[in-house]
C-alpha atoms as a PDB file:
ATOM      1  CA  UNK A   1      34.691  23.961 -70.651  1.00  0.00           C
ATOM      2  CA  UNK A   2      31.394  25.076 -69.003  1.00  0.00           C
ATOM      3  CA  UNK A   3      28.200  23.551 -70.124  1.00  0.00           C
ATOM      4  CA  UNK A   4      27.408  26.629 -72.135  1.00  0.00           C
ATOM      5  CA  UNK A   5      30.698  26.066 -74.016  1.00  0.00           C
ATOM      6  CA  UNK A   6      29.409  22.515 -74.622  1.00  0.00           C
ATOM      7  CA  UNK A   7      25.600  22.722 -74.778  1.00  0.00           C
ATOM      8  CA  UNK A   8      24.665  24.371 -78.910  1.00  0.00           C
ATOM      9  CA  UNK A   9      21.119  24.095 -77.755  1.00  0.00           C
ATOM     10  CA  UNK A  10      21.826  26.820 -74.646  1.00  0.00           C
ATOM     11  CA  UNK A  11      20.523  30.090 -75.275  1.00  0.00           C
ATOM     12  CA  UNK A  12      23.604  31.622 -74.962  1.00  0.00           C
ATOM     13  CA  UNK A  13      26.392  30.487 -76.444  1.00  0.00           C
ATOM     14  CA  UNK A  14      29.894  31.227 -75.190  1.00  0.00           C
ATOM     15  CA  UNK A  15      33.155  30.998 -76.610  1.00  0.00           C
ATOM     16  CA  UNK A  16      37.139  32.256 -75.500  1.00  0.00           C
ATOM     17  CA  UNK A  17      38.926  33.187 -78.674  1.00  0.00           C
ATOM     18  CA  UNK A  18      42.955  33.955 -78.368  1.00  0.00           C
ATOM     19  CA  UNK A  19      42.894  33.319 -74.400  1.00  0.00           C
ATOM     20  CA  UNK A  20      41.096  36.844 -73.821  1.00  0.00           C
ATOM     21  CA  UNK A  21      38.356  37.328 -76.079  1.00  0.00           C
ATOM     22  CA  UNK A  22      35.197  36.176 -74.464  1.00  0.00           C
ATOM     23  CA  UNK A  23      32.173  35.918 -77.549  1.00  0.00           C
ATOM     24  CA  UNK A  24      28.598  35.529 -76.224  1.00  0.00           C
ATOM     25  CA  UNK A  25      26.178  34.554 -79.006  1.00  0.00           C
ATOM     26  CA  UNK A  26      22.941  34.990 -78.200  1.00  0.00           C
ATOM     27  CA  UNK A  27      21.145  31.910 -79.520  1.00  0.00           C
ATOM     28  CA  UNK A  28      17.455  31.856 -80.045  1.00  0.00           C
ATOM     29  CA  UNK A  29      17.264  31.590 -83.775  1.00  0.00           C
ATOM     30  CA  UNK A  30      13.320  30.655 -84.006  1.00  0.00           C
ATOM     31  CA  UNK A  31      12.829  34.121 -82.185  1.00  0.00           C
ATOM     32  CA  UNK A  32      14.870  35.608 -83.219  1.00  0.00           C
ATOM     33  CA  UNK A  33      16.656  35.985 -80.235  1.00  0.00           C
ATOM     34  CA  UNK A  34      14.334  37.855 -78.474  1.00  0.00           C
ATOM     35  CA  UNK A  35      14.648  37.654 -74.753  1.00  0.00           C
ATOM     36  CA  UNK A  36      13.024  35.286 -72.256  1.00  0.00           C
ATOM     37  CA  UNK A  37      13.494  34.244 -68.689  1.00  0.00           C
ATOM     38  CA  UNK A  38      16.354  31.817 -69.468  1.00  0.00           C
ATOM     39  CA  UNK A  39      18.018  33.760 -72.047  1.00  0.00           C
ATOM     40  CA  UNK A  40      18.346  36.760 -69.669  1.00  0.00           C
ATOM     41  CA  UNK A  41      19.334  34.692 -66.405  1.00  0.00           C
ATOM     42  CA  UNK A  42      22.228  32.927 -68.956  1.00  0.00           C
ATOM     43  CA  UNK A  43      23.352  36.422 -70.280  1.00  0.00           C
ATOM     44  CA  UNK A  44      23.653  37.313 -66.850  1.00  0.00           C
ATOM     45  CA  UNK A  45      25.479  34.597 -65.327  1.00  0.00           C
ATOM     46  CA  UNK A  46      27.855  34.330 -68.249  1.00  0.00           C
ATOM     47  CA  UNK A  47      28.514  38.320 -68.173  1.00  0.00           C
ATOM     48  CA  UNK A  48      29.589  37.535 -64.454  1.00  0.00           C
ATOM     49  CA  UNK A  49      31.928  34.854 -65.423  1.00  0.00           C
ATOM     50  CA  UNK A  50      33.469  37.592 -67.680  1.00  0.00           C
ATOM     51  CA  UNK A  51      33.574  40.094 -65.647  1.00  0.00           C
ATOM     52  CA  UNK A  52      35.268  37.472 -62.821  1.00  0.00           C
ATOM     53  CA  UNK A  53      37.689  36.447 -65.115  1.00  0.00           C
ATOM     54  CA  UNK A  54      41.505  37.764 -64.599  1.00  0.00           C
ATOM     55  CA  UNK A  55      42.062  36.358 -68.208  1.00  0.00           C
ATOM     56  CA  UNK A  56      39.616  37.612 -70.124  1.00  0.00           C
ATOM     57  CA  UNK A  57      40.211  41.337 -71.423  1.00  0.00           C
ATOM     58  CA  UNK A  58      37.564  42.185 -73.693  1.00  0.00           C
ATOM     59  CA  UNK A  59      34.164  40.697 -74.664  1.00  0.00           C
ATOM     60  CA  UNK A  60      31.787  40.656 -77.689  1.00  0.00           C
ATOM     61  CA  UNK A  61      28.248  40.736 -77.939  1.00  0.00           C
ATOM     62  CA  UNK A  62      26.657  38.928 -81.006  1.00  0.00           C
ATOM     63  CA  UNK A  63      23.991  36.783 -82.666  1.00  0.00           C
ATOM     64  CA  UNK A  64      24.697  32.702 -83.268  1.00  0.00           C
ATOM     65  CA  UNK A  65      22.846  33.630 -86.221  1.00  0.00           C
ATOM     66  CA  UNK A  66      23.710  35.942 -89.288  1.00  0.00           C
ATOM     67  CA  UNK A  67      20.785  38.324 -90.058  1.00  0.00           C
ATOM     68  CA  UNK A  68      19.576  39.581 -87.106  1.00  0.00           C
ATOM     69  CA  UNK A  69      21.273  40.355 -83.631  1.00  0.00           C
ATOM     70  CA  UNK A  70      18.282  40.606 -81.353  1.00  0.00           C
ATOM     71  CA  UNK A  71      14.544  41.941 -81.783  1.00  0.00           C
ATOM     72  CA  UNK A  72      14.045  42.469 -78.015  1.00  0.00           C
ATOM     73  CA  UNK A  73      11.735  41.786 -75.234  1.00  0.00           C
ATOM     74  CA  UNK A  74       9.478  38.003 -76.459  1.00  0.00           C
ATOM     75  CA  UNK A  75       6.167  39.873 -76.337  1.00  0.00           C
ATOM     76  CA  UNK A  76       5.037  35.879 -76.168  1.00  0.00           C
ATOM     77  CA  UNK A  77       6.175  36.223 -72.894  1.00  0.00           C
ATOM     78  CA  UNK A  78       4.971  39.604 -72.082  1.00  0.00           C
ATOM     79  CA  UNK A  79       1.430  38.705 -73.320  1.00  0.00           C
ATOM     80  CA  UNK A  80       1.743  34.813 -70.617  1.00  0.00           C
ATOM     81  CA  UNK A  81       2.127  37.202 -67.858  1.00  0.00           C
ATOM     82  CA  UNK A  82       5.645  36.725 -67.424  1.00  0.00           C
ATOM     83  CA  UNK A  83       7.341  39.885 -68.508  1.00  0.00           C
ATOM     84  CA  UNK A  84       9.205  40.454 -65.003  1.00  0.00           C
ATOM     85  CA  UNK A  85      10.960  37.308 -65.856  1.00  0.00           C
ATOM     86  CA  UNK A  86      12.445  39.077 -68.781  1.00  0.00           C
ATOM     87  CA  UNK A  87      15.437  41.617 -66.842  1.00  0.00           C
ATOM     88  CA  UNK A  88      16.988  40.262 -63.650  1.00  0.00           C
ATOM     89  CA  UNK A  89      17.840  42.276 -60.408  1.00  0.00           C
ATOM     90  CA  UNK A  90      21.645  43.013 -60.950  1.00  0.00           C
ATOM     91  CA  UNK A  91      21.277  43.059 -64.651  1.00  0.00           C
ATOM     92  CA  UNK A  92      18.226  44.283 -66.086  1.00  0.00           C
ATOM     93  CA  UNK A  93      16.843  43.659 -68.836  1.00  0.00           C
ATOM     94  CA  UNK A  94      18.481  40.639 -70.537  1.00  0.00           C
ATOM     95  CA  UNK A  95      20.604  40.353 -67.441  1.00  0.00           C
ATOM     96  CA  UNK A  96      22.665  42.968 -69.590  1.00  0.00           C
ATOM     97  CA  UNK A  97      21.603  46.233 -69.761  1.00  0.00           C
ATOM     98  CA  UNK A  98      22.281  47.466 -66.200  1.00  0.00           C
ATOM     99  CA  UNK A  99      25.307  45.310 -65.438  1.00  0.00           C
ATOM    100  CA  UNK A 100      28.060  46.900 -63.961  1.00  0.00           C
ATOM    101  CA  UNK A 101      30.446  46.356 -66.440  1.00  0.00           C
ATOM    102  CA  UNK A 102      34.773  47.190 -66.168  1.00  0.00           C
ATOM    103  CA  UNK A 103      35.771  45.324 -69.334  1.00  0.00           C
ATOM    104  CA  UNK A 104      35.163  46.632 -72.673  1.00  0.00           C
ATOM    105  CA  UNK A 105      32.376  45.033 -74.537  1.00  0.00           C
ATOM    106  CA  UNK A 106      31.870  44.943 -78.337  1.00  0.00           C
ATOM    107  CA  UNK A 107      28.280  44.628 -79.553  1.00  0.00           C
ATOM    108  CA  UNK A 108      28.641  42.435 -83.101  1.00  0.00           C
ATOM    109  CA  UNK A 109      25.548  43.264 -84.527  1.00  0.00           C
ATOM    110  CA  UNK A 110      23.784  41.708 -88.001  1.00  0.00           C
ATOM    111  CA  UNK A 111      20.354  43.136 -89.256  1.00  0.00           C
ATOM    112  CA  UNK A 112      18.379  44.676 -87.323  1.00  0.00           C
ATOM    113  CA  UNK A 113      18.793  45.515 -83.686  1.00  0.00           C
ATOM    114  CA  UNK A 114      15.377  47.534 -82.748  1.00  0.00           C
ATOM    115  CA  UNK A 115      13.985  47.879 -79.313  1.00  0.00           C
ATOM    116  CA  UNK A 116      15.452  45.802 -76.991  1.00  0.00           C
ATOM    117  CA  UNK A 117      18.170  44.829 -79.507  1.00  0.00           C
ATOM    118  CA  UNK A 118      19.073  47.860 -79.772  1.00  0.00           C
ATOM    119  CA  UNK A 119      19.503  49.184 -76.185  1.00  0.00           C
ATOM    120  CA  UNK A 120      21.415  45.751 -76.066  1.00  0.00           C
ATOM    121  CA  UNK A 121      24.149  47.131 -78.463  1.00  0.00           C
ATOM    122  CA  UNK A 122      23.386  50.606 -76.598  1.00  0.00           C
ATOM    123  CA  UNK A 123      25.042  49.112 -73.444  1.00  0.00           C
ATOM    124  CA  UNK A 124      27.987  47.976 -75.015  1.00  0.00           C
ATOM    125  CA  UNK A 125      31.099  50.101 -75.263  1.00  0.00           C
ATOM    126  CA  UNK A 126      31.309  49.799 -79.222  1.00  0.00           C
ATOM    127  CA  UNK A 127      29.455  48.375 -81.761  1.00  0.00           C
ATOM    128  CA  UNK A 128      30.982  47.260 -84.902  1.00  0.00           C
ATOM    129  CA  UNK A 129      27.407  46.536 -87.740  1.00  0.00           C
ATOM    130  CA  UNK A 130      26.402  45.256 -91.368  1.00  0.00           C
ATOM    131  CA  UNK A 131      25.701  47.101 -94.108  1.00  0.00           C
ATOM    132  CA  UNK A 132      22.278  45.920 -93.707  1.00  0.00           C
ATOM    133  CA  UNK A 133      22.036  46.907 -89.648  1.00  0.00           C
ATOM    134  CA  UNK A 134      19.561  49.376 -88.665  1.00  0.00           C
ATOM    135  CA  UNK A 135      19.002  51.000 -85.109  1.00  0.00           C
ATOM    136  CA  UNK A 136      15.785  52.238 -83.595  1.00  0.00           C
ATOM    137  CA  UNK A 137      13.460  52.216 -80.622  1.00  0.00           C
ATOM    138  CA  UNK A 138      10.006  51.965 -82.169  1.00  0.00           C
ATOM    139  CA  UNK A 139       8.537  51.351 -78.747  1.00  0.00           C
ATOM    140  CA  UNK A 140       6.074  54.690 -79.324  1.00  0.00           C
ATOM    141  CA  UNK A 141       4.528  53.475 -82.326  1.00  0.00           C
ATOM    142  CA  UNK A 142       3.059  50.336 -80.193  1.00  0.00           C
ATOM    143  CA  UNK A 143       1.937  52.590 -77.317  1.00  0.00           C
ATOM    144  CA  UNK A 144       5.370  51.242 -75.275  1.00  0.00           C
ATOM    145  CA  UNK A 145       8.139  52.640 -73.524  1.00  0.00           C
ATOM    146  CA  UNK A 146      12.330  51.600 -74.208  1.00  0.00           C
ATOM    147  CA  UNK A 147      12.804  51.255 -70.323  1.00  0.00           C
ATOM    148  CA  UNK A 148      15.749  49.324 -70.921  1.00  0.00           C
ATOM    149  CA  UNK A 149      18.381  52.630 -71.611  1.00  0.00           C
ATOM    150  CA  UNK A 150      17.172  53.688 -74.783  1.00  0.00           C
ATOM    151  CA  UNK A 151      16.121  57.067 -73.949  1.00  0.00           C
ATOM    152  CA  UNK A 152      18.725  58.114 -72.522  1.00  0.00           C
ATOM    153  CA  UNK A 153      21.480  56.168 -73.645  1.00  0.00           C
ATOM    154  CA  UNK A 154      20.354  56.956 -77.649  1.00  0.00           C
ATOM    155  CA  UNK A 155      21.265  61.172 -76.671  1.00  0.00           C
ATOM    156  CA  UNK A 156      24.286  60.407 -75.008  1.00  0.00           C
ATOM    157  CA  UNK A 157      25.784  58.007 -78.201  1.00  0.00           C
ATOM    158  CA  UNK A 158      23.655  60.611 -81.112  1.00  0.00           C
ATOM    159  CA  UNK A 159      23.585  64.125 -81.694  1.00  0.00           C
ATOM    160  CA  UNK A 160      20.587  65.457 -79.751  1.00  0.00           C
ATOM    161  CA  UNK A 161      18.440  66.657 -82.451  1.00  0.00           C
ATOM    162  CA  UNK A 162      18.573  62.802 -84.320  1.00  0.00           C
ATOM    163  CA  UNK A 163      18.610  61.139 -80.634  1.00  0.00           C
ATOM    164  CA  UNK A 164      15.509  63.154 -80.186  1.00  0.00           C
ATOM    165  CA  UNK A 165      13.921  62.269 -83.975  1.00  0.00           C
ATOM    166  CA  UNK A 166      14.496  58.596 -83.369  1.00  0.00           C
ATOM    167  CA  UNK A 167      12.973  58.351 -79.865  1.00  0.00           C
ATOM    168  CA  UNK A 168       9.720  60.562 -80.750  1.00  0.00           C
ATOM    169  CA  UNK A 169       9.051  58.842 -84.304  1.00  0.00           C
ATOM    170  CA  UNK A 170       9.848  55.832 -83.477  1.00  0.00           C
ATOM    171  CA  UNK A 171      11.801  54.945 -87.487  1.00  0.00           C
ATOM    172  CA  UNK A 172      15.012  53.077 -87.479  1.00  0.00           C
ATOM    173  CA  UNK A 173      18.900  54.836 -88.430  1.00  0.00           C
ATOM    174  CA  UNK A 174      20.499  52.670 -91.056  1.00  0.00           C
ATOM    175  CA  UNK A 175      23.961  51.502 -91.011  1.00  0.00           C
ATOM    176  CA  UNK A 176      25.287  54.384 -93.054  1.00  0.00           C
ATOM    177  CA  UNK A 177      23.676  57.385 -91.102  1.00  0.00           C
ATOM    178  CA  UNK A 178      24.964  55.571 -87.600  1.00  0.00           C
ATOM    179  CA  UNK A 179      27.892  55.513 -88.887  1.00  0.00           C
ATOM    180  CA  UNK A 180      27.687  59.138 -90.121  1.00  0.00           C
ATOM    181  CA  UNK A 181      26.537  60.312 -86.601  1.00  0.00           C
ATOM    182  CA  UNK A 182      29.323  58.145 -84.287  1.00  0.00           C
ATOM    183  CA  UNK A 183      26.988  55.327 -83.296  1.00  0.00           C
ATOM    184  CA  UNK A 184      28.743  52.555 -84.695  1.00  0.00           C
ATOM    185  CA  UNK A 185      32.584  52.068 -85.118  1.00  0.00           C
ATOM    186  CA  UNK A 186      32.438  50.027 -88.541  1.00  0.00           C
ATOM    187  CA  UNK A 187      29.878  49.372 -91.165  1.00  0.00           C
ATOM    188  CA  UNK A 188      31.306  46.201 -92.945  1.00  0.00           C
ATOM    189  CA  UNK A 189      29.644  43.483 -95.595  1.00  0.00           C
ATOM    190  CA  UNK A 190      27.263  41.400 -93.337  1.00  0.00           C
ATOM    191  CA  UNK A 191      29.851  38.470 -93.591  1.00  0.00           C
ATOM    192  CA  UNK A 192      32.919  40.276 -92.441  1.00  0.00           C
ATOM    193  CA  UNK A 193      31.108  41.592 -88.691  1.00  0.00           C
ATOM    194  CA  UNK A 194      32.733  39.004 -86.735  1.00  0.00           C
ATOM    195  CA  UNK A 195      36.352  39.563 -88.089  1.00  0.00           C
ATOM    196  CA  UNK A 196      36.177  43.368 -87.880  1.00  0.00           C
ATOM    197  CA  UNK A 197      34.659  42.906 -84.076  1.00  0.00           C
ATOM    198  CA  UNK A 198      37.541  40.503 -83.264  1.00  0.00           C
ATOM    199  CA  UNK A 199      40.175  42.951 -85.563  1.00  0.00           C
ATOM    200  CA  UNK A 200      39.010  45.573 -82.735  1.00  0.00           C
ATOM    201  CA  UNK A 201      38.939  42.646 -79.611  1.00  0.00           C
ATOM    202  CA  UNK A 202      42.494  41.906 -80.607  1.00  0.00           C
ATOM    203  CA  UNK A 203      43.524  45.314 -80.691  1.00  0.00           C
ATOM    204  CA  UNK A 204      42.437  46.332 -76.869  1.00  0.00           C
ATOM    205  CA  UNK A 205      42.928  43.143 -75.959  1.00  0.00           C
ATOM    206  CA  UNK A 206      47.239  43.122 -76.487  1.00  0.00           C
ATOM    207  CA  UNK A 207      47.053  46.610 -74.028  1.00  0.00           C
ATOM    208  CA  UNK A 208      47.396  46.455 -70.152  1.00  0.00           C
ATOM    209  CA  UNK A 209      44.231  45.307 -68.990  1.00  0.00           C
ATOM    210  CA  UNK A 210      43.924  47.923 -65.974  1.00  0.00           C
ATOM    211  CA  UNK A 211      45.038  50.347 -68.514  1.00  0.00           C
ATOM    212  CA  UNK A 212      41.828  49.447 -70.199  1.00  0.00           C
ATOM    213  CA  UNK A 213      39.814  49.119 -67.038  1.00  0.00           C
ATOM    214  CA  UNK A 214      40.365  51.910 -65.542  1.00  0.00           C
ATOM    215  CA  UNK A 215      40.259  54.443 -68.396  1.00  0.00           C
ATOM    216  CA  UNK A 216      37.484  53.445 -69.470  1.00  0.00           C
ATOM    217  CA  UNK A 217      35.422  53.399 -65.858  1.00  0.00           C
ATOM    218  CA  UNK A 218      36.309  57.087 -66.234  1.00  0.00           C
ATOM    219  CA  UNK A 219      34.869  57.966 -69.487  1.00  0.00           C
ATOM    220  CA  UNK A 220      31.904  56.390 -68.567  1.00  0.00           C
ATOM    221  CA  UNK A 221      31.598  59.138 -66.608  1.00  0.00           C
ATOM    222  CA  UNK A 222      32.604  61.784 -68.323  1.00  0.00           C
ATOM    223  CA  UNK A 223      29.076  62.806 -69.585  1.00  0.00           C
ATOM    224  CA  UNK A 224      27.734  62.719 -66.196  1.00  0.00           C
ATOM    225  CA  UNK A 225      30.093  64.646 -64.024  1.00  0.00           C
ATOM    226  CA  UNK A 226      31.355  67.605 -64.011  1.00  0.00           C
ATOM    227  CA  UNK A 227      34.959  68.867 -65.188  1.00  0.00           C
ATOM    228  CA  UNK A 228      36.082  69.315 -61.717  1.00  0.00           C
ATOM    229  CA  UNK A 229      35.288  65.330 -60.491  1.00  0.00           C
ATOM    230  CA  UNK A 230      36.691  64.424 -63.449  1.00  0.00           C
ATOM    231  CA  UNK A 231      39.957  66.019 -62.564  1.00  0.00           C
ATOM    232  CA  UNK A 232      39.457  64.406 -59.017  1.00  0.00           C
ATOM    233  CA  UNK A 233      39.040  60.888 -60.235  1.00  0.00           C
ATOM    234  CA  UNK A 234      41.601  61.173 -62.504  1.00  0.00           C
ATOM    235  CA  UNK A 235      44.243  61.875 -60.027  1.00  0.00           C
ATOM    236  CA  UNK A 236      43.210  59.173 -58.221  1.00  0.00           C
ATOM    237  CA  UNK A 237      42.844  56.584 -60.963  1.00  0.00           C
ATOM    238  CA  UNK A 238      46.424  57.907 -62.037  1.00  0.00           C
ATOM    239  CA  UNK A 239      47.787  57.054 -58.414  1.00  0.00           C
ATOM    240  CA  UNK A 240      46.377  53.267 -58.567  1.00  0.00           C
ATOM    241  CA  UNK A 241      47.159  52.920 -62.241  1.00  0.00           C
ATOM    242  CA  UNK A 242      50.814  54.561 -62.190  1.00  0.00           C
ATOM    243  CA  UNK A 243      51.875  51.923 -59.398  1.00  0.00           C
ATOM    244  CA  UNK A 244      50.712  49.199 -60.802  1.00  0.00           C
ATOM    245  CA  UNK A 245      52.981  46.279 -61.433  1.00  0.00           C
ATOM    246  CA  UNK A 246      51.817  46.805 -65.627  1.00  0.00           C
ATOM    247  CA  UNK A 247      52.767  50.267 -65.443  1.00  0.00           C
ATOM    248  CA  UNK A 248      56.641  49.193 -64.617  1.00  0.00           C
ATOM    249  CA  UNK A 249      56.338  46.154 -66.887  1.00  0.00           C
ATOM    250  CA  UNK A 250      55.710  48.681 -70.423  1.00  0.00           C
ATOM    251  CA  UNK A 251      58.099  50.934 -70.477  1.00  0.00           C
ATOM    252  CA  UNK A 252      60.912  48.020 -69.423  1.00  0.00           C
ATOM    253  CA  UNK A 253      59.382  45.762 -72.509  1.00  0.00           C
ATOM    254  CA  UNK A 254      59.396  49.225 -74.473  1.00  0.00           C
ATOM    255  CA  UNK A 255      62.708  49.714 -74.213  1.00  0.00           C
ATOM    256  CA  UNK A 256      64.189  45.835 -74.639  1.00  0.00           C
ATOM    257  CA  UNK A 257      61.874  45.467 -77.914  1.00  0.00           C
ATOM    258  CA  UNK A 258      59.440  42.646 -76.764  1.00  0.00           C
ATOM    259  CA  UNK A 259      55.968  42.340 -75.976  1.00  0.00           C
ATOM    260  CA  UNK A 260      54.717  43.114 -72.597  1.00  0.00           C
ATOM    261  CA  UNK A 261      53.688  40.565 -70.193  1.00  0.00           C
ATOM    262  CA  UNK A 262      50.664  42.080 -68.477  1.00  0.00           C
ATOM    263  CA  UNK A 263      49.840  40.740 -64.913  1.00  0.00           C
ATOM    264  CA  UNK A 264      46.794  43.112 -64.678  1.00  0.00           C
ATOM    265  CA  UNK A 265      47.413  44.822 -61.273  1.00  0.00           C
END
């Protein structure tokens, strides 16, 4: 058990559920979780360990408390001077944002996730919210800028035209309307996040996790490149993923009605 396992008082909390479900609870209640130097070097370090773990499949994103996920940068800490403090080289801000991530990651999110929060849950794969969730970068109403991904991460998961309303307004989308537009993947009563986030871990998490990996490393891409390079990686993510040992191992557990015993390569 690492000392973030064992430690409540760490800003970071971090838990394994069902041998590959990493959970990463962000954990400064009396702000609201908003990000300082150590939270962001812990989010880092602990997205690593994820992301170096064989075992570990898929991950979730969430608050240790219920009613808010994250309300961004600490402006505390902006206002001391120390707001390079707040993103780290490899990472970003929060350690998170910029992370090269292969695993899936689930963004759990309670309340409000503006700002920061919300390009927190913006660099996350899915996002599964409460009823009582809203999204929005109000950054231009304070004379700021959402350097984190929001501006061009918000397009990319919105239509344009709302992407665009959001971003130059600066007003939040409720839970309903994200839900409405593809945002979010569930809207569910504020007490039933976790178990729908999990519901969805457990799903990905019982497929081949190169399966996973790789497929996903290309849809990434797919609003980036064009048609052609995404025919060309393709073919060559079909080549590595066709030969791999999992790719023998699902058919054969297919066809003797069992459960297959990924190895991951």
């Amino acid at each position: 058990m690492s000392a973030d396992q064992a430690d409540t008082n760490a800003v970071v909390l971090y838990e394994i559920i069902d041998h590959h479900i990493a959970v990463l609870r962000l954990n400064r209640p009396e702000k609201r979780n908003a990000v300082n130097g150590a939270l962001a070097r812990s989010l880092e370090a602990l997205v690593q360990q994820v992301e170096a773990d064989a075992q570990i499949r898929v991950a979730v994103l969430t608050s240790s408390s219920p009613g808010f996920f994250s309300a961004g940068a600490d402006l505390g800490e902006i206002a001391a001077g120390r707001g390079r403090e707040l993103g780290t080289r490899d990472g970003g801000f929060a350690g998170f944002v910029d992370y090269p991530k292969l695993k899936p990651w689930i963004a759990a999110v309670s309340g409000p996730a503006l700002a920061g929060g919300c390009e927190l849950a913006l660099a996350c794969d899915m996002i599964v919210c409460a009823e009582d969730s809203r999204f929005g970068l109000p950054e231009v109403k304070r004379g700021l800028f959402a350097a984190a991904g929001g501006v061009h991460r918000l397009p990319r998961a919105l239509p344009r035209a709302i992407a665009l309303e959001l971003i130059a307004t600066g007003d939040p989308l409720d839970a309903a309307r994200a839900e409405r537009y593809g945002l979010v993947n569930a809207v569910v009563p504020a007490g039933e996040v976790m178990d729908r986030a999990l519901t969805l871990a457990r799903a990905i998490s019982i497929n081949a996790p190169l399966s996973v990996r790789e497929s996903l490393k290309l849809a990434r891409l797919a609003a980036e490149l064009s048609d052609m390079e995404m025919r060309r990686l393709s073919a060559e993510t079909g080549k590595v993923v066709m030969t791999s040992e999992d790719a023998k191992e699902g058919p054969l557990a297919f066809l003797q009605k069992r459960a297959p015993n990924w190895v991951g390569h």
